[in-house]
C-alpha atoms as a PDB file:
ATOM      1  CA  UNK A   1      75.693  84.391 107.608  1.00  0.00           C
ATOM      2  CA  UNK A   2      78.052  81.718 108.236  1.00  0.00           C
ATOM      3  CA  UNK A   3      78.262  77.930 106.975  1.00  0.00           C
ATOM      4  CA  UNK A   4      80.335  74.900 108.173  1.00  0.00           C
ATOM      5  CA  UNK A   5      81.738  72.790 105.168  1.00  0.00           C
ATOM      6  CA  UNK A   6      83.999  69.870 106.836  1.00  0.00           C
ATOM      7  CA  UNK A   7      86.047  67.442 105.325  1.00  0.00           C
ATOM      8  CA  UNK A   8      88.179  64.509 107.033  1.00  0.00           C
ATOM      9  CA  UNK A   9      89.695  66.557 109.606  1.00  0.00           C
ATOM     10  CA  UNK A  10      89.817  69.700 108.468  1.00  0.00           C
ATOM     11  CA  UNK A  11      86.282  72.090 108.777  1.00  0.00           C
ATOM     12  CA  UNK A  12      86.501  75.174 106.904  1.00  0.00           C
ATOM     13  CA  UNK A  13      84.152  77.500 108.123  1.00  0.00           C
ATOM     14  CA  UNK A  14      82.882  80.473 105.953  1.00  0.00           C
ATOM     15  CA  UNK A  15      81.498  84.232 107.182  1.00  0.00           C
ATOM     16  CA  UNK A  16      80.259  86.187 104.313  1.00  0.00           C
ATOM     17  CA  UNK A  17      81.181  89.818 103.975  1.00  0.00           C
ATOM     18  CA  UNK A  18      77.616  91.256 104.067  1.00  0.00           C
ATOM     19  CA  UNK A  19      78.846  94.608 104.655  1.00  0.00           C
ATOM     20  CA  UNK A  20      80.546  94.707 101.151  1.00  0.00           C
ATOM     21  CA  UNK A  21      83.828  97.042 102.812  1.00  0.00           C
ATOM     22  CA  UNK A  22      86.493  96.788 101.201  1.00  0.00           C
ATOM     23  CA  UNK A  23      85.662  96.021  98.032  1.00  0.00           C
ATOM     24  CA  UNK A  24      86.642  92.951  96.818  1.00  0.00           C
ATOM     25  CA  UNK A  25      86.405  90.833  99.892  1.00  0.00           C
ATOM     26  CA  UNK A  26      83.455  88.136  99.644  1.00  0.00           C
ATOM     27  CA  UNK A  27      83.895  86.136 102.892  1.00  0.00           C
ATOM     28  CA  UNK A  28      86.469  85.018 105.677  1.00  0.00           C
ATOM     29  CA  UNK A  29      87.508  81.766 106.111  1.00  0.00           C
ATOM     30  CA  UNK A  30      88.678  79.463 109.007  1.00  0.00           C
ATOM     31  CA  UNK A  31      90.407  76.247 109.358  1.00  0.00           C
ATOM     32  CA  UNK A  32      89.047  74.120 112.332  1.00  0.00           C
ATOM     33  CA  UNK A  33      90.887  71.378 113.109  1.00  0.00           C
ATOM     34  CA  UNK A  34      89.459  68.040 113.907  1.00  0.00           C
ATOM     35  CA  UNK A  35      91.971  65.593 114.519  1.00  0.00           C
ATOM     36  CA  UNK A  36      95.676  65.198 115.102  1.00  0.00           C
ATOM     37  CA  UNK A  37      97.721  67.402 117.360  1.00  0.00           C
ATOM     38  CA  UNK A  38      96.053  70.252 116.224  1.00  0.00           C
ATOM     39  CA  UNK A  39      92.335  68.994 117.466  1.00  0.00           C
ATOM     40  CA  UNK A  40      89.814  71.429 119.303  1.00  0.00           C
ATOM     41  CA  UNK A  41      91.958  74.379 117.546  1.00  0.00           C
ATOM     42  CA  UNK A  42      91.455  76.796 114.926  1.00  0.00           C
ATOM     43  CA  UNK A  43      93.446  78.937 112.070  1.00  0.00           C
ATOM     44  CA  UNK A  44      91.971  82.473 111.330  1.00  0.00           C
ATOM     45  CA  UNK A  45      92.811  85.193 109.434  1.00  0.00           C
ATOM     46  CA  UNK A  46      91.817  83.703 105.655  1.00  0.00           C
ATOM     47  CA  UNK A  47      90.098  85.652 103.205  1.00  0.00           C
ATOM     48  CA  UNK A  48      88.353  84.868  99.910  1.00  0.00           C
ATOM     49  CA  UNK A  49      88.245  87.716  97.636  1.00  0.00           C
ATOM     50  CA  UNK A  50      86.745  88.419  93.968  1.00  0.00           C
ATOM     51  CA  UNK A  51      89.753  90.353  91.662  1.00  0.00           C
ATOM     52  CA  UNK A  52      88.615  92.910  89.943  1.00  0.00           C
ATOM     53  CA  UNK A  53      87.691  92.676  86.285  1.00  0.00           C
ATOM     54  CA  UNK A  54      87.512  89.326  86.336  1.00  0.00           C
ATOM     55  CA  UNK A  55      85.386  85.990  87.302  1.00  0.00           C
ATOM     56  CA  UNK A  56      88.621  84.446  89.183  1.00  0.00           C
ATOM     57  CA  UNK A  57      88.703  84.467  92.939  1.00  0.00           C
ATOM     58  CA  UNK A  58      91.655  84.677  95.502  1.00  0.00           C
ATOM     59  CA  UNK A  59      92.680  83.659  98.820  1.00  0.00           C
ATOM     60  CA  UNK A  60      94.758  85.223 101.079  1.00  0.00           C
ATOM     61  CA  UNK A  61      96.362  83.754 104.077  1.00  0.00           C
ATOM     62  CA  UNK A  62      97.256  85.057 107.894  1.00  0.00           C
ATOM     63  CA  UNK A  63      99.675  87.144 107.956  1.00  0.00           C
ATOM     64  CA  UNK A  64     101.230  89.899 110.077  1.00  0.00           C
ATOM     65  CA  UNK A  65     102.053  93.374 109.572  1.00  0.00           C
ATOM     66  CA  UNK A  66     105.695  94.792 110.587  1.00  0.00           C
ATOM     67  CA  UNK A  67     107.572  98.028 109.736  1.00  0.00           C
ATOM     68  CA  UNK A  68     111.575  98.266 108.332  1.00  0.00           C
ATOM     69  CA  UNK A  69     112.617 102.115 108.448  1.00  0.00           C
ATOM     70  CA  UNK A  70     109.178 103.223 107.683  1.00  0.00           C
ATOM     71  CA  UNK A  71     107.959 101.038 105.628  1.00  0.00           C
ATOM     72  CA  UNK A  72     105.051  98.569 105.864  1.00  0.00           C
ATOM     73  CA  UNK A  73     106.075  94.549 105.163  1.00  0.00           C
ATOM     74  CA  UNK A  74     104.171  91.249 105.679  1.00  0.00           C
ATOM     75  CA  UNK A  75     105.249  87.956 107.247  1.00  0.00           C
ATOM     76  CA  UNK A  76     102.795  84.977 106.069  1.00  0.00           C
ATOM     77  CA  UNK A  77     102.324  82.869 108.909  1.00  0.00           C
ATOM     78  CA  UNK A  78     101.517  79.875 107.062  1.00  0.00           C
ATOM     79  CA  UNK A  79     104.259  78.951 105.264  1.00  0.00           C
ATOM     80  CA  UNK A  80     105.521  75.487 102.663  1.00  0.00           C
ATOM     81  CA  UNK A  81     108.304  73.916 104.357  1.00  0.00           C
ATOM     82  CA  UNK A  82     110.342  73.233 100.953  1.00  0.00           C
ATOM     83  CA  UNK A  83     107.124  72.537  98.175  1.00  0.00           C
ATOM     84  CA  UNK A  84     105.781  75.902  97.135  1.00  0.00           C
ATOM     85  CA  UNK A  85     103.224  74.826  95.595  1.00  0.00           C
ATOM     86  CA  UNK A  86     101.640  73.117  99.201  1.00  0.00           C
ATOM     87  CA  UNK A  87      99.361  76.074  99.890  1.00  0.00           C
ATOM     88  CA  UNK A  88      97.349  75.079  96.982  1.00  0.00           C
ATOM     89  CA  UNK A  89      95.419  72.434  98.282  1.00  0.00           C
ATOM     90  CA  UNK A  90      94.653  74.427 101.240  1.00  0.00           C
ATOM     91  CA  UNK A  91      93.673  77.350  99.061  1.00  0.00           C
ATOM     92  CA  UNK A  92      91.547  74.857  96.566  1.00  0.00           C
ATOM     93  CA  UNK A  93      89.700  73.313  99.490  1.00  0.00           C
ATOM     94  CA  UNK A  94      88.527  77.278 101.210  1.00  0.00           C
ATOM     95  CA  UNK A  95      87.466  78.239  97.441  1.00  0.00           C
ATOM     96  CA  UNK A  96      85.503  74.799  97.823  1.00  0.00           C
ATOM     97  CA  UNK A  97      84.123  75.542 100.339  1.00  0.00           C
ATOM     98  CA  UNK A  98      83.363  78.778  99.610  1.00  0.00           C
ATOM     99  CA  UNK A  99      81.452  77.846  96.757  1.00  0.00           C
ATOM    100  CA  UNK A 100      79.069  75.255  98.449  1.00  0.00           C
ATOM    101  CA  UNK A 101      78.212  78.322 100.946  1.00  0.00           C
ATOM    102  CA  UNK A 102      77.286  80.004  97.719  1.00  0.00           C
ATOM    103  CA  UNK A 103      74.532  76.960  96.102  1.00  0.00           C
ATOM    104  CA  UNK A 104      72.912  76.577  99.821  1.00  0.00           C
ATOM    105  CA  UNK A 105      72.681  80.691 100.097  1.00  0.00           C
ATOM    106  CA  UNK A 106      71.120  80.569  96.479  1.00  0.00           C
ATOM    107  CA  UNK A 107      68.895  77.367  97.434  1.00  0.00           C
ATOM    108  CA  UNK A 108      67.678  79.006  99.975  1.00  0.00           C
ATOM    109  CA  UNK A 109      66.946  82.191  98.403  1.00  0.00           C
END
């Protein structure tokens, strides 16, 4: 099941995890951009995830997968220019989001 939740010009766009593999992972997530030079395109690769022993969620961002002498690294691709903290609102808005997808899956039984 997917839902649409959009807000100024940003539409986040949720696809549950019906399959329940791997464990943990609720939904994906995608930014669609509405306005702005990013218009008519869209960010993938988000994922909203439950930890494990508690009631907290996460999300995780795109990222990509490279190897140094063997071993396995990631590279986010979404990045804060200087203000660490500016993936926040990003990640505040999917969990939103995420959690309207969850009252009109409940309200609909």
């Amino acid at each position: 099941m997917q839902t649409t939740i959009q807000a100024d010009t940003i539409t986040v766009k949720i696809t549950a995890n019906d399959k329940g593999n791997p464990a943990g992972k609720l939904a994906d997530a995608e930014l669609h951009f509405a306005d702005g030079p990013l218009a008519g395109l869209k960010l993938i690769g988000f994922a909203i995830w439950e930890r494990r022993g508690a009631s907290s969620r996460n999300v995780t961002f795109p990222a990509r997968q490279y190897s140094v002498n063997g071993e396995r690294r990631s590279f986010a691709l979404l990045r804060p220019i200087a203000d660490a903290s500016a993936q926040s609102a990003v990640r505040d808005r999917i969990l939103e989001a995420y959690a309207e997808y969850e009252q009109a899956v409940a309200a609909n039984g």
